[in-house]
PDB file of N, CA and C in Angstrom:
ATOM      1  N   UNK A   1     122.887 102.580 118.819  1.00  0.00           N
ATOM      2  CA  UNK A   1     123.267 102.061 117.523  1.00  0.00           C
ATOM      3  C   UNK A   1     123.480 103.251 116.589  1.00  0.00           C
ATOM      4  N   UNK A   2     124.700 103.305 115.985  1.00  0.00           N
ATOM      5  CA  UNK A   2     124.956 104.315 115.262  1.00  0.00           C
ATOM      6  C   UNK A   2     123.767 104.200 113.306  1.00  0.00           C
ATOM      7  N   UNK A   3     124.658 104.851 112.897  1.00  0.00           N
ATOM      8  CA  UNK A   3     123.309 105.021 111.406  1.00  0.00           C
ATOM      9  C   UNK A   3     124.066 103.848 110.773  1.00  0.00           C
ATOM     10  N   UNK A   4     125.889 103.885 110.541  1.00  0.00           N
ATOM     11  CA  UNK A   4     126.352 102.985 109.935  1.00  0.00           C
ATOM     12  C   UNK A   4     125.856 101.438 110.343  1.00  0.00           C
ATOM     13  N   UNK A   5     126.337 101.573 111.563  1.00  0.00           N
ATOM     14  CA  UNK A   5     125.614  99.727 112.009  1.00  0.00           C
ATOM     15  C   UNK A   5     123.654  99.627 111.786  1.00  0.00           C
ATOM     16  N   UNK A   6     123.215 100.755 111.984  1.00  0.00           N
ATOM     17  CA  UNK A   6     121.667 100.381 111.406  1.00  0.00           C
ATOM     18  C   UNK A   6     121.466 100.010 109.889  1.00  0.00           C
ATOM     19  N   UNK A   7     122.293 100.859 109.073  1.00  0.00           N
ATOM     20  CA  UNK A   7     122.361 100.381 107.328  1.00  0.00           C
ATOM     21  C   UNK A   7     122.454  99.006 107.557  1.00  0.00           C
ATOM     22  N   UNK A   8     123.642  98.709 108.117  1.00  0.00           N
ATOM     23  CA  UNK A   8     124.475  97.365 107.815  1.00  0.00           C
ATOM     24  C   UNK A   8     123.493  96.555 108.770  1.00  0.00           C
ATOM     25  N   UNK A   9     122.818  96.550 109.587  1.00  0.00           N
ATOM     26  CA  UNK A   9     121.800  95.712 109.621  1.00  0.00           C
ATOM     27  C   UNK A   9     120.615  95.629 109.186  1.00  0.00           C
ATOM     28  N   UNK A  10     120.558  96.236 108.416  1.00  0.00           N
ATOM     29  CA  UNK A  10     119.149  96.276 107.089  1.00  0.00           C
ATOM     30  C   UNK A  10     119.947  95.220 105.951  1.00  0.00           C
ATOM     31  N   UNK A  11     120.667  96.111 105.697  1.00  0.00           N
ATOM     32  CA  UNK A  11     121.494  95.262 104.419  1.00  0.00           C
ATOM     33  C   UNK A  11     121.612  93.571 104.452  1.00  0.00           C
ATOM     34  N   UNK A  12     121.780  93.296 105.849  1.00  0.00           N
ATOM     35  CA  UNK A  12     122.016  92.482 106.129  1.00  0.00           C
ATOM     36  C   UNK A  12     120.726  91.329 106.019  1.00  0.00           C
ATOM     37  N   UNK A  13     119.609  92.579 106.802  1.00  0.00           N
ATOM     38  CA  UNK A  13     118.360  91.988 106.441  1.00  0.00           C
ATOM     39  C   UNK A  13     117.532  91.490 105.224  1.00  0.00           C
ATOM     40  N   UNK A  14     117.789  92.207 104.225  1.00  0.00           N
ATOM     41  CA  UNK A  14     117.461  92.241 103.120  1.00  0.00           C
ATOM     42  C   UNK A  14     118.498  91.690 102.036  1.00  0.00           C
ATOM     43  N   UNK A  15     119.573  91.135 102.575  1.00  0.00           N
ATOM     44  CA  UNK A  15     120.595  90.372 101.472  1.00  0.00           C
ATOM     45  C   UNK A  15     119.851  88.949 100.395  1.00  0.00           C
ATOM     46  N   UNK A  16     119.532  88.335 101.662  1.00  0.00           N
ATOM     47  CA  UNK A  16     118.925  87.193 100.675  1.00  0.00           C
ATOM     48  C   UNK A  16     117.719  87.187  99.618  1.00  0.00           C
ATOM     49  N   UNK A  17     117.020  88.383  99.831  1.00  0.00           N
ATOM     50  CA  UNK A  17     116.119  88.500  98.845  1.00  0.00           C
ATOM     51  C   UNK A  17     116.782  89.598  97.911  1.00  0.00           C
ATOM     52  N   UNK A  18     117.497  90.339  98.310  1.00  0.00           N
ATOM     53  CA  UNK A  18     118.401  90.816  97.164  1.00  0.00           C
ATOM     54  C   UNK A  18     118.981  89.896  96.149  1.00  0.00           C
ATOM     55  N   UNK A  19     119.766  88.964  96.482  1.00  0.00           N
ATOM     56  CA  UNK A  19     120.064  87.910  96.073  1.00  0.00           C
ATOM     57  C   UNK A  19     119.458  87.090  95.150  1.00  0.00           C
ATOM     58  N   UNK A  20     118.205  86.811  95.573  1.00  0.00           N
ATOM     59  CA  UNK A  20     117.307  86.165  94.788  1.00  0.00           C
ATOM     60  C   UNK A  20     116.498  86.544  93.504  1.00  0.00           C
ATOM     61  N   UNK A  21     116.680  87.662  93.841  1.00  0.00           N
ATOM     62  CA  UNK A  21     116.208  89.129  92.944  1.00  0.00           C
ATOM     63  C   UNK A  21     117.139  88.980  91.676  1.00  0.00           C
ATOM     64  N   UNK A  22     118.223  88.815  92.405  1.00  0.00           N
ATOM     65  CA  UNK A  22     119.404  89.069  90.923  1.00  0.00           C
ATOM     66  C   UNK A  22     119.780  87.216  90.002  1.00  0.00           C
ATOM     67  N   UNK A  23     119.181  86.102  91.050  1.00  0.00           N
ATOM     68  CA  UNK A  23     119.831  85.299  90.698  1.00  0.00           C
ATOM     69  C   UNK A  23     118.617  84.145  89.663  1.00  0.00           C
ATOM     70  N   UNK A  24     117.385  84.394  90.328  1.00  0.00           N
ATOM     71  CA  UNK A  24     116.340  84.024  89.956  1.00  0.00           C
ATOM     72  C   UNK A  24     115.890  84.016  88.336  1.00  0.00           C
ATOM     73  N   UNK A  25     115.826  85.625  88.130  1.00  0.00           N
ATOM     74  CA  UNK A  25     115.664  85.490  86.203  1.00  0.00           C
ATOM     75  C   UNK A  25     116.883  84.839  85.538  1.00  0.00           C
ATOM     76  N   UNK A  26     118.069  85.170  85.943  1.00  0.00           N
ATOM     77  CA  UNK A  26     118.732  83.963  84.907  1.00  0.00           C
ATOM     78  C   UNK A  26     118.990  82.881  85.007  1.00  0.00           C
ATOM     79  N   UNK A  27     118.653  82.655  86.558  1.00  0.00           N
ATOM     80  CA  UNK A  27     117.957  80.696  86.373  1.00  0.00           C
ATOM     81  C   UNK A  27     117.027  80.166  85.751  1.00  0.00           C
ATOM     82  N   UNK A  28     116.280  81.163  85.538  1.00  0.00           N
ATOM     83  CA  UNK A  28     114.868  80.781  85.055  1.00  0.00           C
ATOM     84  C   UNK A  28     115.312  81.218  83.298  1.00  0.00           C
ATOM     85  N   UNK A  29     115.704  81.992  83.216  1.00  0.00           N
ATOM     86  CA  UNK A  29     116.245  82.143  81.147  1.00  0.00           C
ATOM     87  C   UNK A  29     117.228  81.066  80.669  1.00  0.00           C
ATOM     88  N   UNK A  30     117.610  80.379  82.003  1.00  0.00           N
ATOM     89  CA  UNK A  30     119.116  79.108  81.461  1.00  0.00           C
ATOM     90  C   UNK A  30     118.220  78.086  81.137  1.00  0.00           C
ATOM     91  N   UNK A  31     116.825  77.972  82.370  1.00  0.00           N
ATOM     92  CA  UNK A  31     115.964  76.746  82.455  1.00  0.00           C
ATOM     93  C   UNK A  31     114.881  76.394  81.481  1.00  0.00           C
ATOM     94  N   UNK A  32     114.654  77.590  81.351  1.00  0.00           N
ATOM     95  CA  UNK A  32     112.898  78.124  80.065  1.00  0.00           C
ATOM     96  C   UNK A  32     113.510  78.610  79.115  1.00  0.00           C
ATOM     97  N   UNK A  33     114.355  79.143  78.820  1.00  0.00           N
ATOM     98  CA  UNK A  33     114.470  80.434  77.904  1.00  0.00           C
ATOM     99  C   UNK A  33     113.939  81.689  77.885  1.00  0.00           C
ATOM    100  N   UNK A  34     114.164  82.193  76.812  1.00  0.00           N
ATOM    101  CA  UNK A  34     113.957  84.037  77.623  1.00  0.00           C
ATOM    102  C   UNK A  34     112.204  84.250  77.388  1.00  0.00           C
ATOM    103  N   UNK A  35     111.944  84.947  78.289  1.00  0.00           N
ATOM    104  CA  UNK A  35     110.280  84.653  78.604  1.00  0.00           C
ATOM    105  C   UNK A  35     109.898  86.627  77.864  1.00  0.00           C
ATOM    106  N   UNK A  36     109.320  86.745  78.144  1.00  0.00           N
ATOM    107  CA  UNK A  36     108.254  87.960  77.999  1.00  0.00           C
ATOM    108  C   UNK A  36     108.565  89.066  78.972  1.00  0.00           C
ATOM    109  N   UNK A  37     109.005  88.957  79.911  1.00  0.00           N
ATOM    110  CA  UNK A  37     109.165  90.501  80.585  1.00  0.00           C
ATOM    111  C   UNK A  37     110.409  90.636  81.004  1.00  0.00           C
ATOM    112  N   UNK A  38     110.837  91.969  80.535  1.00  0.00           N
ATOM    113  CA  UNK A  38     112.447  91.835  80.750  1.00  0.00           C
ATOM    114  C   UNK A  38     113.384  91.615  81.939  1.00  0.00           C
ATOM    115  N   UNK A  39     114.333  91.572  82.095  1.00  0.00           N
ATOM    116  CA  UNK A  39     115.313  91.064  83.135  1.00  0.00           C
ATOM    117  C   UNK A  39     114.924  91.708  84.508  1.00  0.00           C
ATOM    118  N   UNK A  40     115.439  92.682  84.195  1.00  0.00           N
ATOM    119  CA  UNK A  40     115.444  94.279  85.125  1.00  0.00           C
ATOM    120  C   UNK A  40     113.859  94.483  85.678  1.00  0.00           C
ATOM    121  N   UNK A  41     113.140  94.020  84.773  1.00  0.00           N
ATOM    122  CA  UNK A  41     111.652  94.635  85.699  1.00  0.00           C
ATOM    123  C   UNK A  41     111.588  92.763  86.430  1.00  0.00           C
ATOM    124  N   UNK A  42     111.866  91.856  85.953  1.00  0.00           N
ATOM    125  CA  UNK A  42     111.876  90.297  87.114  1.00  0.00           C
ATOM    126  C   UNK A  42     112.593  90.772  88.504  1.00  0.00           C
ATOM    127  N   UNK A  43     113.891  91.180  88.239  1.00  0.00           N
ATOM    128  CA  UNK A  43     114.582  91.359  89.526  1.00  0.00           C
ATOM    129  C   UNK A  43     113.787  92.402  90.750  1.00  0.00           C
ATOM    130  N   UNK A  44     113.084  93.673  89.727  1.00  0.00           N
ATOM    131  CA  UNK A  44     112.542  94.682  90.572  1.00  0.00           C
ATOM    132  C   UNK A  44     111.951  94.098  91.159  1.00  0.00           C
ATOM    133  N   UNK A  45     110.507  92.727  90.667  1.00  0.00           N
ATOM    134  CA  UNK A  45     109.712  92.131  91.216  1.00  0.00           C
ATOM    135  C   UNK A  45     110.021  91.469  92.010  1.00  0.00           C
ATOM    136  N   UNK A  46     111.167  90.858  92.582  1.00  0.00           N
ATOM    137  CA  UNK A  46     111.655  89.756  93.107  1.00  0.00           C
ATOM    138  C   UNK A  46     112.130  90.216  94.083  1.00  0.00           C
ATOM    139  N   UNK A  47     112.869  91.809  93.941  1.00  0.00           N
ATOM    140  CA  UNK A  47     113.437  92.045  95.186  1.00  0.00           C
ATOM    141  C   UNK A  47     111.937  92.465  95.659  1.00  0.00           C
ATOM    142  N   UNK A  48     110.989  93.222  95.509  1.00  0.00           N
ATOM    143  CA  UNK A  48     110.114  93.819  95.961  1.00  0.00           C
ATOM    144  C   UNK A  48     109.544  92.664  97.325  1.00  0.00           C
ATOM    145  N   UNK A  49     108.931  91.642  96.631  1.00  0.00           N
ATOM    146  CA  UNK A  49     108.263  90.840  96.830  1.00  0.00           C
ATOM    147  C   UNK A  49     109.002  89.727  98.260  1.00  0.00           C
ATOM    148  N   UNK A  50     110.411  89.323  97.975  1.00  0.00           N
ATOM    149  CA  UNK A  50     111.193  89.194  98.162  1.00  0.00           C
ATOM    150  C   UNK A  50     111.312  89.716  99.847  1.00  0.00           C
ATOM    151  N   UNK A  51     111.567  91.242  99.582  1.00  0.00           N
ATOM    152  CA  UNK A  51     111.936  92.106 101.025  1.00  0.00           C
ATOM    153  C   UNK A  51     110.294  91.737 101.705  1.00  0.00           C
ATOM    154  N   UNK A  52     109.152  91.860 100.980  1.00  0.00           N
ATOM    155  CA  UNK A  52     107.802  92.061 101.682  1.00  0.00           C
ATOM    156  C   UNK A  52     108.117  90.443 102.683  1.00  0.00           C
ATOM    157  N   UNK A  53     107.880  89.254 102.037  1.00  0.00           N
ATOM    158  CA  UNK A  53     108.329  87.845 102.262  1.00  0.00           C
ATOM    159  C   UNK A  53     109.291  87.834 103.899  1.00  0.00           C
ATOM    160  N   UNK A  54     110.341  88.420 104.079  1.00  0.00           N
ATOM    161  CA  UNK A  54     111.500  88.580 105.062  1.00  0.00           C
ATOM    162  C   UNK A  54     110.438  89.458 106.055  1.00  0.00           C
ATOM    163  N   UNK A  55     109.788  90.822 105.827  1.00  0.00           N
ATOM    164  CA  UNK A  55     109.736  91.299 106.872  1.00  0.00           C
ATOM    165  C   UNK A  55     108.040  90.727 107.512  1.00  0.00           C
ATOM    166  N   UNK A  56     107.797  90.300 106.398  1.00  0.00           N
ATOM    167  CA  UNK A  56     105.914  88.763 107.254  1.00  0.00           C
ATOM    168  C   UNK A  56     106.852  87.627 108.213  1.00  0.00           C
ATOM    169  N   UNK A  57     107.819  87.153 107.472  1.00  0.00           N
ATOM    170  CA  UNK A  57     108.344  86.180 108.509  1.00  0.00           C
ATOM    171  C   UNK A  57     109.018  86.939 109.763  1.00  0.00           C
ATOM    172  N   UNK A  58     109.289  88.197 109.705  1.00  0.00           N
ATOM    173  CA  UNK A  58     110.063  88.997 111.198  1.00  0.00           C
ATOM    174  C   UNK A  58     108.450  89.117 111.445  1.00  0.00           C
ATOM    175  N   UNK A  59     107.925  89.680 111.341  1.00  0.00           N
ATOM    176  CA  UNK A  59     106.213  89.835 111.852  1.00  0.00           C
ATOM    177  C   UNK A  59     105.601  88.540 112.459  1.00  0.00           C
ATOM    178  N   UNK A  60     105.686  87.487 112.036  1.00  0.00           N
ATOM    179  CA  UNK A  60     105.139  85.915 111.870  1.00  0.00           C
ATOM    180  C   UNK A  60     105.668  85.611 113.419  1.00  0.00           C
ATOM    181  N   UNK A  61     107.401  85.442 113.008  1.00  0.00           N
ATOM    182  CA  UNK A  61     108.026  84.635 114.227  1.00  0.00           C
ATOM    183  C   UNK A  61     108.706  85.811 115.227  1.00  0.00           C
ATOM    184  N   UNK A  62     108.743  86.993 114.913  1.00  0.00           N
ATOM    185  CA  UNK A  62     109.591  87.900 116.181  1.00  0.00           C
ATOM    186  C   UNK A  62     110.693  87.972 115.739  1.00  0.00           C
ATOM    187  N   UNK A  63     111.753  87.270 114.627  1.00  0.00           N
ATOM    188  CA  UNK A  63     112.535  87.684 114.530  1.00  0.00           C
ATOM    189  C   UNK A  63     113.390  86.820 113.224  1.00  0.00           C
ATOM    190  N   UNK A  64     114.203  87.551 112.804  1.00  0.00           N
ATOM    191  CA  UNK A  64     114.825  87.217 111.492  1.00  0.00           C
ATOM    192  C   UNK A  64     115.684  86.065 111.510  1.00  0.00           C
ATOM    193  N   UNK A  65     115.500  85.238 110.325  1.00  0.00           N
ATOM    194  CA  UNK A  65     116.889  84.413 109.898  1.00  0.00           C
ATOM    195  C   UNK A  65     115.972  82.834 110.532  1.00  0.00           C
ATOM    196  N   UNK A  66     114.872  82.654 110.422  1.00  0.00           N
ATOM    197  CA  UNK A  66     114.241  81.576 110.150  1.00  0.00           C
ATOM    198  C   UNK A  66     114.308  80.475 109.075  1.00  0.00           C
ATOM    199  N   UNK A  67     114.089  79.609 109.213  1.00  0.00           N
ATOM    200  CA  UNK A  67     114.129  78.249 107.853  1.00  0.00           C
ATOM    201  C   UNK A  67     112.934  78.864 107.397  1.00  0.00           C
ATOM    202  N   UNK A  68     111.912  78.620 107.588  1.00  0.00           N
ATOM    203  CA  UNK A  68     110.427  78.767 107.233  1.00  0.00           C
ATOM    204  C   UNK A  68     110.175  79.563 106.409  1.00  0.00           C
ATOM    205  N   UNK A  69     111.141  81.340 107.000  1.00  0.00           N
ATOM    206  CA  UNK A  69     110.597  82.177 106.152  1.00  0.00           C
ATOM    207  C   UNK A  69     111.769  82.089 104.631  1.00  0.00           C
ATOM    208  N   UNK A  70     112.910  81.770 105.036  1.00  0.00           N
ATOM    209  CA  UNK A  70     113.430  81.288 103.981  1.00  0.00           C
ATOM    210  C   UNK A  70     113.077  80.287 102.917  1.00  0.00           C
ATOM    211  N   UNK A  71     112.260  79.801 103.399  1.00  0.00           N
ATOM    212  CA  UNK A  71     111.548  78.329 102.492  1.00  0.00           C
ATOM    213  C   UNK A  71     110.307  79.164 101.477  1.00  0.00           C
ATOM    214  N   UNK A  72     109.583  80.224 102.367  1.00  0.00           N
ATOM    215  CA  UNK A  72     109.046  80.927 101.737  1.00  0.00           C
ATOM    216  C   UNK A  72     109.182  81.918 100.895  1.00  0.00           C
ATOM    217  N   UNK A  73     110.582  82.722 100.841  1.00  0.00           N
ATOM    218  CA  UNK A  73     110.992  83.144  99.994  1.00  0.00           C
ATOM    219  C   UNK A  73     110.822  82.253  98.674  1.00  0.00           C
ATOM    220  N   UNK A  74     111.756  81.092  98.680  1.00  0.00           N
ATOM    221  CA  UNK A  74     112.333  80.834  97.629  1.00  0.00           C
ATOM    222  C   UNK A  74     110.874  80.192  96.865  1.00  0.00           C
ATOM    223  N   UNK A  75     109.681  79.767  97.545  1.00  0.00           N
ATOM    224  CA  UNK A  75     108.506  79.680  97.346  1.00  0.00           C
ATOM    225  C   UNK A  75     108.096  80.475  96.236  1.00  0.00           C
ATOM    226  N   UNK A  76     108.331  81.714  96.828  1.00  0.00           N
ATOM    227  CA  UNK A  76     107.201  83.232  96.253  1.00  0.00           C
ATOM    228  C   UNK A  76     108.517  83.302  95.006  1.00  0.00           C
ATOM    229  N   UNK A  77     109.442  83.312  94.945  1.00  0.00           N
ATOM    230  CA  UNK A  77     110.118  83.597  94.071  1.00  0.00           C
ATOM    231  C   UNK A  77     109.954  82.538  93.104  1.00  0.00           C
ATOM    232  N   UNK A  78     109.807  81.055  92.937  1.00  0.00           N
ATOM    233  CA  UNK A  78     109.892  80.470  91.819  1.00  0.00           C
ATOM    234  C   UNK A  78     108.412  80.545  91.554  1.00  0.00           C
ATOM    235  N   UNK A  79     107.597  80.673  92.388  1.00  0.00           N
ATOM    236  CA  UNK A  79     106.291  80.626  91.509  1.00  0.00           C
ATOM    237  C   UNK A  79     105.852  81.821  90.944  1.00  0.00           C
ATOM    238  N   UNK A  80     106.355  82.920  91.402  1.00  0.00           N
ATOM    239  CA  UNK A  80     106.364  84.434  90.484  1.00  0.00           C
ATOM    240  C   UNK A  80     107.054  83.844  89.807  1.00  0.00           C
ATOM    241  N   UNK A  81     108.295  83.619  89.209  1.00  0.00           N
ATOM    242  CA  UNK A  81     108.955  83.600  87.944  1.00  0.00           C
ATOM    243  C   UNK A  81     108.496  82.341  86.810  1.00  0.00           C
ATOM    244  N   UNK A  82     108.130  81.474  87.250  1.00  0.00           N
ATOM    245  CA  UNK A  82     106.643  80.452  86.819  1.00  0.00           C
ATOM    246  C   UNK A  82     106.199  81.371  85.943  1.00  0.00           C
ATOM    247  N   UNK A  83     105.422  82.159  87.009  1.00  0.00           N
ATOM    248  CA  UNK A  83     104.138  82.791  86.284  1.00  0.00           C
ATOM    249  C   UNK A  83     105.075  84.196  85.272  1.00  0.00           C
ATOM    250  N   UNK A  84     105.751  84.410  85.966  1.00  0.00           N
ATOM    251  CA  UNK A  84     106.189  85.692  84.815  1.00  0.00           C
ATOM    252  C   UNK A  84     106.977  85.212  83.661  1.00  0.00           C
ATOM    253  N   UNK A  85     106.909  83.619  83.324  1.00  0.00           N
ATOM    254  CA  UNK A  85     107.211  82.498  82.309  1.00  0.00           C
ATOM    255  C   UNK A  85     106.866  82.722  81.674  1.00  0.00           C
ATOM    256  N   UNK A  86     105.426  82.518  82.132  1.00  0.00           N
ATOM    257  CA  UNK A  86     104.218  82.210  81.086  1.00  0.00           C
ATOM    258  C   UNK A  86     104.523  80.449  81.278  1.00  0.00           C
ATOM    259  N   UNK A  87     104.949  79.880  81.992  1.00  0.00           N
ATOM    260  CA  UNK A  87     105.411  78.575  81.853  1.00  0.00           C
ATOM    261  C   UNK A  87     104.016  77.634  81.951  1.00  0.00           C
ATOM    262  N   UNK A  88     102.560  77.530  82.407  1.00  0.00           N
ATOM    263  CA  UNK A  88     101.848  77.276  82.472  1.00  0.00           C
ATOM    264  C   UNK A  88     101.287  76.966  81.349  1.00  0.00           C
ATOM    265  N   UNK A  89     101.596  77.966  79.851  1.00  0.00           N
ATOM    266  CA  UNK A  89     101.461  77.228  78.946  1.00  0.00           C
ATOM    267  C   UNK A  89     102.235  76.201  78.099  1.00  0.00           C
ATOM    268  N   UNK A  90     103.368  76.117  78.566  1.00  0.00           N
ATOM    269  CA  UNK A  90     104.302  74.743  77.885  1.00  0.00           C
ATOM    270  C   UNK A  90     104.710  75.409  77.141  1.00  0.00           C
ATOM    271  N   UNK A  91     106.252  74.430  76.688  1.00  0.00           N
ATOM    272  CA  UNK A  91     107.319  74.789  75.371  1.00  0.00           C
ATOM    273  C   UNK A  91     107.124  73.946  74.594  1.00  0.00           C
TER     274      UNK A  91
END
C-alpha cells in the first residue's frame, strides 16, 4: 500500500466524524441558539471525540463501517453538544 492510498484510507476512516464535527454546532445554534462555547472549539470537540468513538468501534467489532458504531457516534455527539448547551438548564 502506497502512502497516498494509506492517507486516503484514513480520510476515509475518519470522514464521518469529521463531518459531524462540522455539522453538529450549527444544528445545535439553529435548534437552541447560540450557547456558551464557541463554534471552532465544539467542532475541535466533536471531531476529537468523534475519531476516539470510530476507532473503539474498529477495536469493539474488528473492523470499520458498522451501524452500531455509527449509532454511537451520533450518540456521543448530541449528548456532548446537550451538555456544551448548557441545555439541561432550559430556555
Amino acid at each position: 500500500m502506497t502512502l497516498g492510498l494509506l492517507l486516503l484510507h484514513l480520510w476515509g476512516f475518519v470522514m464521518p466524524a469529521l463531518a459531524m464535527a462540522v455539522l453538529m454546532p450549527w444544528a445545535s445554534r439553529w435548534a437552541l441558539g447560540k450557547g456558551p462555547w464557541p463554534i471552532r472549539r465544539r467542532m475541535a470537540v466533536h471531531a476529537v471525540s468523534g475519531v476516539v468513538v470510530l476507532v473503539a468501534g474498529l477495536w469493539l467489532h474488528g473492523q470499520d463501517g458498522k451501524m452500531s458504531t455509527y449509532i454511537a457516534l451520533v450518540l456521543v455527539a448530541a449528548t456532548l453538544e446537550w451538555g456544551m448547551q448548557r441545555a439541561w438548564k432550559g430556555r
